[in-house]
N, C-alpha and C. Protein backbone atom coordinates (compact mmCIF):
# COMPACT_ATOMS: atom_id res chain seq x y z
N UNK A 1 12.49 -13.43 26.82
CA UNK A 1 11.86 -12.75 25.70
C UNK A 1 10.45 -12.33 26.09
N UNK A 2 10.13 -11.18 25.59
CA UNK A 2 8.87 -10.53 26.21
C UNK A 2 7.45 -10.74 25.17
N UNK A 3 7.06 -11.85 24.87
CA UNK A 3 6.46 -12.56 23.78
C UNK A 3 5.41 -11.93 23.71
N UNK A 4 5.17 -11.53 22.16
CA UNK A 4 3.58 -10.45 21.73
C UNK A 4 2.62 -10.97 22.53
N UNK A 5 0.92 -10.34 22.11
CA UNK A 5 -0.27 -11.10 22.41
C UNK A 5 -0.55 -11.44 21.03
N UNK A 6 -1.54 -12.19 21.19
CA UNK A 6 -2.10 -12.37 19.37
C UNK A 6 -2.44 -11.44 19.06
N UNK A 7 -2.92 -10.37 19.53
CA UNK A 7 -3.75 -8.98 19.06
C UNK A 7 -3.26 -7.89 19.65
N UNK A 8 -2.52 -7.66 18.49
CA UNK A 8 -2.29 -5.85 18.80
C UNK A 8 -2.96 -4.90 18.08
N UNK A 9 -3.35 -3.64 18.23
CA UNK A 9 -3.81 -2.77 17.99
C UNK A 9 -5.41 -3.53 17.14
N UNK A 10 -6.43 -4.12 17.65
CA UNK A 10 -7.21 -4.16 16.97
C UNK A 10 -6.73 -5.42 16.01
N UNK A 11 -5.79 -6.19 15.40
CA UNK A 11 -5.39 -6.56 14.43
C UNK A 11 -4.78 -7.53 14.87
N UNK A 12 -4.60 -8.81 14.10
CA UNK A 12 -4.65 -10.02 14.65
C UNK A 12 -2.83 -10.39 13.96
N UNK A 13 -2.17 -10.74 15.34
CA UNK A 13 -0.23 -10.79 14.70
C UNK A 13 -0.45 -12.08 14.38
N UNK A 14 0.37 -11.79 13.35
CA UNK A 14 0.74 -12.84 11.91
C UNK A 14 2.48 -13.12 12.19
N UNK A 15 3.46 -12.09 12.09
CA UNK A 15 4.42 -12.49 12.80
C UNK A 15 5.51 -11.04 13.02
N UNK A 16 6.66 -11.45 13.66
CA UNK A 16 6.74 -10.14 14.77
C UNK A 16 8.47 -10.52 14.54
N UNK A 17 9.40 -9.30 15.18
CA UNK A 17 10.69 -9.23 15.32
C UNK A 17 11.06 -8.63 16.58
N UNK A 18 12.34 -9.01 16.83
CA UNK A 18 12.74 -7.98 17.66
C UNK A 18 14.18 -7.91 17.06
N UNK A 19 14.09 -6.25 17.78
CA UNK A 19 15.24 -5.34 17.01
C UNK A 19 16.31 -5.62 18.33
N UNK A 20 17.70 -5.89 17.91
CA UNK A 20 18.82 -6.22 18.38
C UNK A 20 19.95 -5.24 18.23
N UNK A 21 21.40 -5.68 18.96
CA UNK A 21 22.56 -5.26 18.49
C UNK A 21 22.86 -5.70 16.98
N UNK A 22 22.00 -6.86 16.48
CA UNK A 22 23.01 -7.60 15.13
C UNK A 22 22.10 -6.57 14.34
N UNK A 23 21.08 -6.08 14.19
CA UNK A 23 20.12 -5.39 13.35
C UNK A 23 21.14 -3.46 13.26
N UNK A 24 20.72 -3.31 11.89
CA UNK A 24 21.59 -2.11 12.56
C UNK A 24 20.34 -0.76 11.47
N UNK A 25 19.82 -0.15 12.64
CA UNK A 25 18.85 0.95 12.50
C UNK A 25 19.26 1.80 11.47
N UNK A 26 18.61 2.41 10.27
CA UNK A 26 18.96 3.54 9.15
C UNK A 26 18.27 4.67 9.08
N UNK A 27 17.43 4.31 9.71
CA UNK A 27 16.66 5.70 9.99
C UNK A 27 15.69 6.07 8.72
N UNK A 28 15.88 5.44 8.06
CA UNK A 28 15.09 5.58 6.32
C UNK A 28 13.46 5.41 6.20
N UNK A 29 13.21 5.34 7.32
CA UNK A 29 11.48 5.04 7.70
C UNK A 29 10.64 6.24 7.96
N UNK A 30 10.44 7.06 7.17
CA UNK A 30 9.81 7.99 8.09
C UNK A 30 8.64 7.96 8.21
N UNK A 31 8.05 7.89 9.32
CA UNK A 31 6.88 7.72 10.14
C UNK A 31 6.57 8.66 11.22
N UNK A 32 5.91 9.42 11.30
CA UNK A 32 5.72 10.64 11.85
C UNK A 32 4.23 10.23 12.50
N UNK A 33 4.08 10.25 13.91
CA UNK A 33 2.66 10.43 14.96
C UNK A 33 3.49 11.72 15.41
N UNK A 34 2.07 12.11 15.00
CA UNK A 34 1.77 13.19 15.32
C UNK A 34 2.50 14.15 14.71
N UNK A 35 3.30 14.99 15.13
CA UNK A 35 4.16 16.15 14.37
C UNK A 35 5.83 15.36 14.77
N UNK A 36 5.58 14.59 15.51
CA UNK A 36 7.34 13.72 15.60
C UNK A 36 7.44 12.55 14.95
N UNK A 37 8.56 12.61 14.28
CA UNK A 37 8.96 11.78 13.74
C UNK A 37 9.29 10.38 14.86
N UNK A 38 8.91 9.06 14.54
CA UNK A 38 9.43 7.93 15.43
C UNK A 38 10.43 7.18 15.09
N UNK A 39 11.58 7.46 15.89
CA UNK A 39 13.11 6.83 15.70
C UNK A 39 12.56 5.44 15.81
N UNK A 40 13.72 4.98 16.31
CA UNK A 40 14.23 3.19 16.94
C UNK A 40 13.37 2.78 17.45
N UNK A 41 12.61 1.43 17.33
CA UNK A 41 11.91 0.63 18.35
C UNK A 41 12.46 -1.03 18.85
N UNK A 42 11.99 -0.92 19.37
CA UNK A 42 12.49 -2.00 20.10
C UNK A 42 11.88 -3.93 19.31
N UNK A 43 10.38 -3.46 18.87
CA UNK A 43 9.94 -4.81 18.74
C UNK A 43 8.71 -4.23 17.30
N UNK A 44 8.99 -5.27 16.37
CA UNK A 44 8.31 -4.98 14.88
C UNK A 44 6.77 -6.05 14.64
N UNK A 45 5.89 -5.91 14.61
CA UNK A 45 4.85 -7.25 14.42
C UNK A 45 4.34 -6.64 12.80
N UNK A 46 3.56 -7.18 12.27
CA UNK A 46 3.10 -7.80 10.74
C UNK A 46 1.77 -8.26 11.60
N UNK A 47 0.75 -7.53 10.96
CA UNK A 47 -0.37 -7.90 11.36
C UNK A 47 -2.02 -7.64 10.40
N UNK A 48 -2.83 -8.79 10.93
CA UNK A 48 -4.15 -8.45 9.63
C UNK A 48 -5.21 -7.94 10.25
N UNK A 49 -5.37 -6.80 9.77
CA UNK A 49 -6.89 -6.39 10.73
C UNK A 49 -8.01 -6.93 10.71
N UNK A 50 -9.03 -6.86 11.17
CA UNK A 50 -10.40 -7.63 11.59
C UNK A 50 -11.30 -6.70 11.05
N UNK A 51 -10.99 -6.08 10.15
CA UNK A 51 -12.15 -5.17 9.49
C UNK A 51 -12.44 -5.60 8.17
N UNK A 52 -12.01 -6.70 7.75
CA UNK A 52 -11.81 -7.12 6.36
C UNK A 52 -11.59 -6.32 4.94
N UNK A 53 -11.07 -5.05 5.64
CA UNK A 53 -10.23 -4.87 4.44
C UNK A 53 -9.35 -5.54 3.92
N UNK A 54 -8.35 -5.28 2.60
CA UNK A 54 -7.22 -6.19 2.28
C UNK A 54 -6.37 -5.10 2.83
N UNK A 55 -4.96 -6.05 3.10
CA UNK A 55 -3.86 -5.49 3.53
C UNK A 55 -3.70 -6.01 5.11
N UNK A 56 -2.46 -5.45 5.39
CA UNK A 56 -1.57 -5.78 6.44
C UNK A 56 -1.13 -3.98 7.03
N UNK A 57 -0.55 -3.98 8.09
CA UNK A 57 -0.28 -3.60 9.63
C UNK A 57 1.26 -4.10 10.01
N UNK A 58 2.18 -3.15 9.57
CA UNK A 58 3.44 -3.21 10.46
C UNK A 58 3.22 -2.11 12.13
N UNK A 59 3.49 -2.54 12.76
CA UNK A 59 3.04 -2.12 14.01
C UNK A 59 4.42 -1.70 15.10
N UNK A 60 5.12 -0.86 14.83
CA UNK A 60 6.22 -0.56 15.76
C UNK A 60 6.29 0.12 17.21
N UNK A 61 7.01 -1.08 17.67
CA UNK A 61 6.18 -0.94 18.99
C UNK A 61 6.96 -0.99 20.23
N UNK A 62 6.75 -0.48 21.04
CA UNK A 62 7.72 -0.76 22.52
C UNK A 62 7.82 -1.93 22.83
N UNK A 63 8.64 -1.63 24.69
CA UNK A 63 8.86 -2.99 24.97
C UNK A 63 7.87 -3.68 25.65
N UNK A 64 6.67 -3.42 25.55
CA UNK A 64 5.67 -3.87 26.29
C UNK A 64 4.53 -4.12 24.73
N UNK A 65 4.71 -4.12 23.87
CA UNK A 65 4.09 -4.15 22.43
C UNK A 65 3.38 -3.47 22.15
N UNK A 66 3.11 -2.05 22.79
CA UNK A 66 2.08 -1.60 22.56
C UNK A 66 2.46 -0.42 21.66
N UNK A 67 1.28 -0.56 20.34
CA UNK A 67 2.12 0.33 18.92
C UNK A 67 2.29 1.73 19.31
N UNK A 68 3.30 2.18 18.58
CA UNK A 68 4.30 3.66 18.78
C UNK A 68 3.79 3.94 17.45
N UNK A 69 3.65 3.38 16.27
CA UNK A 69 3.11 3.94 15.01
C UNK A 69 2.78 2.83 14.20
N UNK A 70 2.17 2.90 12.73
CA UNK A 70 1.82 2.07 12.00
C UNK A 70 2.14 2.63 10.72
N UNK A 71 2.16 1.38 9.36
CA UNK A 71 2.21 1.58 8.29
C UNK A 71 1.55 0.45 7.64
N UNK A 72 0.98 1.23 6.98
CA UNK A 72 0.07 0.26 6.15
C UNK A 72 0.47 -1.00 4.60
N UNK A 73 0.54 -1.66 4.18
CA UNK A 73 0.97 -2.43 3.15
C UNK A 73 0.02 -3.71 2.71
N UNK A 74 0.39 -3.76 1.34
CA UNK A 74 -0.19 -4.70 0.60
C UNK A 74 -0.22 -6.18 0.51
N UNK A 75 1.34 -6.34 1.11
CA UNK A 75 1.16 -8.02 1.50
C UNK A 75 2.38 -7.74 2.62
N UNK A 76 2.39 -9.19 2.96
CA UNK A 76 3.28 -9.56 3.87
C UNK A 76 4.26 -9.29 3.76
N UNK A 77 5.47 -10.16 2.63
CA UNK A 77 6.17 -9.62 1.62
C UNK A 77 7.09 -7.82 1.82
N UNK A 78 5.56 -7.60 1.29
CA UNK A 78 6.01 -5.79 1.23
C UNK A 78 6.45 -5.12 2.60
N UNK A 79 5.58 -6.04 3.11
CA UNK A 79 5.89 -5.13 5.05
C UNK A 79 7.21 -5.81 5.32
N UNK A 80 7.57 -6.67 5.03
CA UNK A 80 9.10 -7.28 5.64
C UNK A 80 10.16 -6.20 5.13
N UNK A 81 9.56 -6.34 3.70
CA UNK A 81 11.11 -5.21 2.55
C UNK A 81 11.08 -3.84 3.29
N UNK A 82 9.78 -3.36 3.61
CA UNK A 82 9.81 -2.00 3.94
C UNK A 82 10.70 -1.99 5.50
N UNK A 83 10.02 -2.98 6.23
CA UNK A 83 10.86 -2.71 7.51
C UNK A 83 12.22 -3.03 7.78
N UNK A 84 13.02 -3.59 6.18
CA UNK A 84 14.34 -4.41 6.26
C UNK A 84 14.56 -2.69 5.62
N UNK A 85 14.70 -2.02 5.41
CA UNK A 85 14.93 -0.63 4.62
C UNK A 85 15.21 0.20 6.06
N UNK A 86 14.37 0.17 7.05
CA UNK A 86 14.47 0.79 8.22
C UNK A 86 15.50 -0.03 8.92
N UNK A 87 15.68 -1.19 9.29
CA UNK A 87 16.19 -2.06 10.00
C UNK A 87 17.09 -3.28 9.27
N UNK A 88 18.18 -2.67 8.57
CA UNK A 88 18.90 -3.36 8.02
C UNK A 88 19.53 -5.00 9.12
N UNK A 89 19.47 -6.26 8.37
CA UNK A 89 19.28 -7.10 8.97
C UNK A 89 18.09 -8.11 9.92
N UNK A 90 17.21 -7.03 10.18
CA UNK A 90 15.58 -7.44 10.47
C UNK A 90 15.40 -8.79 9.55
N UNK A 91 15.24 -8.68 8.73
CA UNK A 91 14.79 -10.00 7.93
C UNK A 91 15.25 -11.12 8.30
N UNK A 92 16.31 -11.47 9.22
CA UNK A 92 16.77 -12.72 9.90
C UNK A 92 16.03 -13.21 11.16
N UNK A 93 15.05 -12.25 11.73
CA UNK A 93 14.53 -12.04 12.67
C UNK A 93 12.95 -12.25 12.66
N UNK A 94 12.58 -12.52 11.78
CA UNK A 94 10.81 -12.30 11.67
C UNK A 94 10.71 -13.82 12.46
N UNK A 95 9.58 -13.96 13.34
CA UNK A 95 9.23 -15.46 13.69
C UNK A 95 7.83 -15.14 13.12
N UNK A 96 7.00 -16.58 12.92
CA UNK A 96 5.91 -16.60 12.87
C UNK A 96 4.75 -16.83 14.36
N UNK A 97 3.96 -15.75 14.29
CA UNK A 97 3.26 -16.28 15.61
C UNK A 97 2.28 -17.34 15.33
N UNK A 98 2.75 -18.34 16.23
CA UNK A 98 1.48 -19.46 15.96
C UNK A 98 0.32 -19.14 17.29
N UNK A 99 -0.42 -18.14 17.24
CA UNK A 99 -1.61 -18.71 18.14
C UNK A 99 -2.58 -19.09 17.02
N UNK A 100 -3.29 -20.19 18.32
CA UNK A 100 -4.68 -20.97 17.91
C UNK A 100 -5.46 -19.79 18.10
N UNK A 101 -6.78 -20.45 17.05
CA UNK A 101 -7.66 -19.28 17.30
C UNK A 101 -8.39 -19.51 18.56
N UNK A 102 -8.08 -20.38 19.35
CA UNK A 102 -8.97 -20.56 20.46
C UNK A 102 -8.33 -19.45 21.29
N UNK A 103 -6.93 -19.43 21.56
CA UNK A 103 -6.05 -18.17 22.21
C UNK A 103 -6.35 -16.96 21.54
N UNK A 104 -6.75 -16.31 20.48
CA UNK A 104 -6.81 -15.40 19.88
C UNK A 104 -8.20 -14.80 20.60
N UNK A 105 -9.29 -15.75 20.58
CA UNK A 105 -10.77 -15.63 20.99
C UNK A 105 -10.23 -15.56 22.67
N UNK A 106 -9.76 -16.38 23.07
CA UNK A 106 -9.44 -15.90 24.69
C UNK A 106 -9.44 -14.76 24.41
N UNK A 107 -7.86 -14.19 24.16
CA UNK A 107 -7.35 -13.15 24.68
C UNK A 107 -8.55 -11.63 24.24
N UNK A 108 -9.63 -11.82 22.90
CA UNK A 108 -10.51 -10.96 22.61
C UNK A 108 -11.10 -11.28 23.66
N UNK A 109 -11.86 -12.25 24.10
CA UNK A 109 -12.84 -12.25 25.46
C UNK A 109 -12.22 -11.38 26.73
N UNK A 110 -11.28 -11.94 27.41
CA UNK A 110 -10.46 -11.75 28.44
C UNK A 110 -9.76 -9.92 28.29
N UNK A 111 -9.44 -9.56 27.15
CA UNK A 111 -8.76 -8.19 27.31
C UNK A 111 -9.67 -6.78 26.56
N UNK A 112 -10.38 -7.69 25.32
CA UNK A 112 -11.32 -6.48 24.63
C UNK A 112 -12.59 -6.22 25.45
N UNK A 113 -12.62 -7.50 25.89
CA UNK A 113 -14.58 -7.63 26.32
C UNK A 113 -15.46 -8.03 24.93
N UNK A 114 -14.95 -8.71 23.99
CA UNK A 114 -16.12 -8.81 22.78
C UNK A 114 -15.90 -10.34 22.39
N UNK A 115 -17.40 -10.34 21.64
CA UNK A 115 -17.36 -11.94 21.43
C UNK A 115 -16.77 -11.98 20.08
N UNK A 116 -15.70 -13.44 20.28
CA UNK A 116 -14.56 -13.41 18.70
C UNK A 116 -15.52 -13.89 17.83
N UNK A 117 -17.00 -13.78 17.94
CA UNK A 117 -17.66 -14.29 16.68
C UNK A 117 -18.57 -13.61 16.40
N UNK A 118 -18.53 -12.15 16.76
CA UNK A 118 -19.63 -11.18 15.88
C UNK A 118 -18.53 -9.87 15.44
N UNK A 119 -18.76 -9.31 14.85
CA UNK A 119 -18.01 -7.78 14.01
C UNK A 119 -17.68 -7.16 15.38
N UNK A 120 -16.93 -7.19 16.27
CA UNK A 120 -16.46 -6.64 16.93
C UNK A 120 -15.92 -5.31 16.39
N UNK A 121 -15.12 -5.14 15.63
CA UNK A 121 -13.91 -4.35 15.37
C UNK A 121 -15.12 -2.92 14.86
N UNK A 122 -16.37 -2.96 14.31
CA UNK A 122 -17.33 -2.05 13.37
C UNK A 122 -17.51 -0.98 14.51
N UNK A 123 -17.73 0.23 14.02
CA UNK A 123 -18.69 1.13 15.03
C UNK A 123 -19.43 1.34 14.77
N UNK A 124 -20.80 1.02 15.72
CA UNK A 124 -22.09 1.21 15.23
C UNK A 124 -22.85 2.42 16.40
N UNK A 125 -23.54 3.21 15.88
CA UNK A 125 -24.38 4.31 16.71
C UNK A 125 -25.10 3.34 17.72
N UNK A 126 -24.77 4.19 18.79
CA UNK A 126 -25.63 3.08 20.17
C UNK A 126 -27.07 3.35 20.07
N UNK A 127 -27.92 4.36 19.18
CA UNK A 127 -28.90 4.86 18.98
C UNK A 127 -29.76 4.35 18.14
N UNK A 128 -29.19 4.63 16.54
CA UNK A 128 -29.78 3.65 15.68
C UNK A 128 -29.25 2.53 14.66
N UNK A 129 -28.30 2.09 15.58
CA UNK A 129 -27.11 1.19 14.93
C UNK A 129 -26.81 0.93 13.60
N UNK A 130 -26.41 1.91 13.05
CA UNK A 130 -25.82 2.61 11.95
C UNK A 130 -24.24 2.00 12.39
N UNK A 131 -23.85 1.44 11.03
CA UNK A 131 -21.99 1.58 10.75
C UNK A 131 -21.42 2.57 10.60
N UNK A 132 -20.26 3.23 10.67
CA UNK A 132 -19.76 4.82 10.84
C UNK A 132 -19.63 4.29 9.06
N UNK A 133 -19.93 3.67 8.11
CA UNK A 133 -19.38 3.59 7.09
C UNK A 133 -20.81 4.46 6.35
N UNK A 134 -22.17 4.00 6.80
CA UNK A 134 -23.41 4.34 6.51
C UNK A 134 -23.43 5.99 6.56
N UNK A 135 -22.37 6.77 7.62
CA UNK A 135 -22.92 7.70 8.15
C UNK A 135 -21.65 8.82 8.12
N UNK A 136 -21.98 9.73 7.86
CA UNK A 136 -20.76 11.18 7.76
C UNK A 136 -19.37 10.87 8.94
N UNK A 137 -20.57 11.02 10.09
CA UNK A 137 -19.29 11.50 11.22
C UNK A 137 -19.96 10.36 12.69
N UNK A 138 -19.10 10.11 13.46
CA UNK A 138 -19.34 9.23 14.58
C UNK A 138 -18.82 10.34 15.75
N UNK A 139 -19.05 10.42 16.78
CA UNK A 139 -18.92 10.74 18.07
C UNK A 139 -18.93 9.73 18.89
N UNK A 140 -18.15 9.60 19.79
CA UNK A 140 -17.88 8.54 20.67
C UNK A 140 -17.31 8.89 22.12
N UNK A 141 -17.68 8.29 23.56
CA UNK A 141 -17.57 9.04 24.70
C UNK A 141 -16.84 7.25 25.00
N UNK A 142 -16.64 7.29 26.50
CA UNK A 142 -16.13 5.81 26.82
C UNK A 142 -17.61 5.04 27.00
N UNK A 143 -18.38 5.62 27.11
CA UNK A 143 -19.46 5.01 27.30
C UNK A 143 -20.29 4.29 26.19
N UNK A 144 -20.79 5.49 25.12
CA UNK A 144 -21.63 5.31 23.78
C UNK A 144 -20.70 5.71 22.42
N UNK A 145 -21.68 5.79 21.33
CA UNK A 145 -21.41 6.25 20.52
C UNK A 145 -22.65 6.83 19.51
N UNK A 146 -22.52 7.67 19.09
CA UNK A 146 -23.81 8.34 18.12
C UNK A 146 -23.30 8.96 16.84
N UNK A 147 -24.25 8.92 15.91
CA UNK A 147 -23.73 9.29 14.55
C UNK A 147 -23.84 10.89 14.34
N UNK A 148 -23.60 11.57 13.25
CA UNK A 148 -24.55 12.36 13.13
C UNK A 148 -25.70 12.89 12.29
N UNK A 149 -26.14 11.71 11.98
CA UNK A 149 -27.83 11.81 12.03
C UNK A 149 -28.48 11.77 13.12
N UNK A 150 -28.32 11.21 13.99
CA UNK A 150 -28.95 11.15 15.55
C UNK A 150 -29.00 12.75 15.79
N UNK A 151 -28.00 13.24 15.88
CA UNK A 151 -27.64 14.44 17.14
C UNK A 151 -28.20 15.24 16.13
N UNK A 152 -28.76 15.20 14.71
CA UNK A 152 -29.32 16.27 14.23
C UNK A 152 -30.73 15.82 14.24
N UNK A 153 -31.05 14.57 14.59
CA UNK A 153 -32.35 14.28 14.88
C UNK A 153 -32.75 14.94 15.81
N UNK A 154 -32.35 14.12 17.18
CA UNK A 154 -32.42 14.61 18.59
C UNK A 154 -32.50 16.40 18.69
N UNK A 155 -31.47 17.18 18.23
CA UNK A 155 -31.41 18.56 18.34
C UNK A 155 -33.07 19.15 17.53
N UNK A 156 -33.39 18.70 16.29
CA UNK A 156 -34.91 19.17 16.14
C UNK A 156 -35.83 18.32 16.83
N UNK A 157 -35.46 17.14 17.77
CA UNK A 157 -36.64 17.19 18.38
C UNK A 157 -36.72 17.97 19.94
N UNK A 158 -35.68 18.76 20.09
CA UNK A 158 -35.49 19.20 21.63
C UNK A 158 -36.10 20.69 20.99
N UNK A 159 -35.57 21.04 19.97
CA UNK A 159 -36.22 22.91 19.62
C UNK A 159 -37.01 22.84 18.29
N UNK A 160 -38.19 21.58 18.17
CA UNK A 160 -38.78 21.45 17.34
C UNK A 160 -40.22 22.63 17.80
């Protein structure tokens, strides 16, 4: 069995399936990245994001876990019914993931690069560390990130 990480997409797994011969696919899910619709997957996780919003993260995902699409829901509960609608029989299948949070904080150290005890998940302007929540629009390179108040700062002070 090709066992999740604690953290997929940003969001910390709560608990996960895999789709089988006994499960039998309906196609009743529609979930569309991008302009295609996403058939069959292989492996389902239930997950809580680190942004402290409320809600949950069904996360459908290949065979390597890495998400193919998402849907958003209100409890746990709701994400099971919705994905037993797509995946008739799924519901025999949910395990719970038990990682410790000490493994959870590994695997953020070891694979994100961030410490599991400050707001990791926020984007803040590398300039004047502003939350993208404070601010219209964010720009982001692999390197930085800047808001745009900066770049309309910066631009009147270059043709001030």
């Amino acid at each position: 069995m090709n066992y999740p990480p604690p953290i997929i997409d940003s969001a910390k797994l709560l608990y996960f399936a895999m789709n089988d011969s006994s499960v039998a696919f309906t196609g009743k899910i529609r979930l569309y990245v991008g302009s295609e619709r996403l058939g069959e997957v292989p492996l389902i996780a239930i997950c809580k994001p680190y942004n402290e919003v409320s809600g949950f993260f069904i996360f459908f995902c290949n065979e390597n876990w890495e998400s193919l699409g998402c849907i958003g829901c209100a409890s746990i509960e709701e994400a099971k019914k919705k994905v037993e609608v797509g995946y008739n029989g799924i519901s025999k299948k949910w395990q719970e993931a038990n990682f410790s949070q000490s493994q959870v904080n590994k695997y953020l150290v070891e694979i994100y690069g961030v410490d599991p005890e400050s707001k990791w998940w926020e984007t803040r302007c590398s300039f004047c560390n502003k939350e993208s929540a404070e601010v219209e629009n964010m720009f982001s390179s692999e390197n930085a990130v800047i808001c745009n108040e900066c770049v309309i700062y910066l631009h009147s002070q270059l043709y001030a």
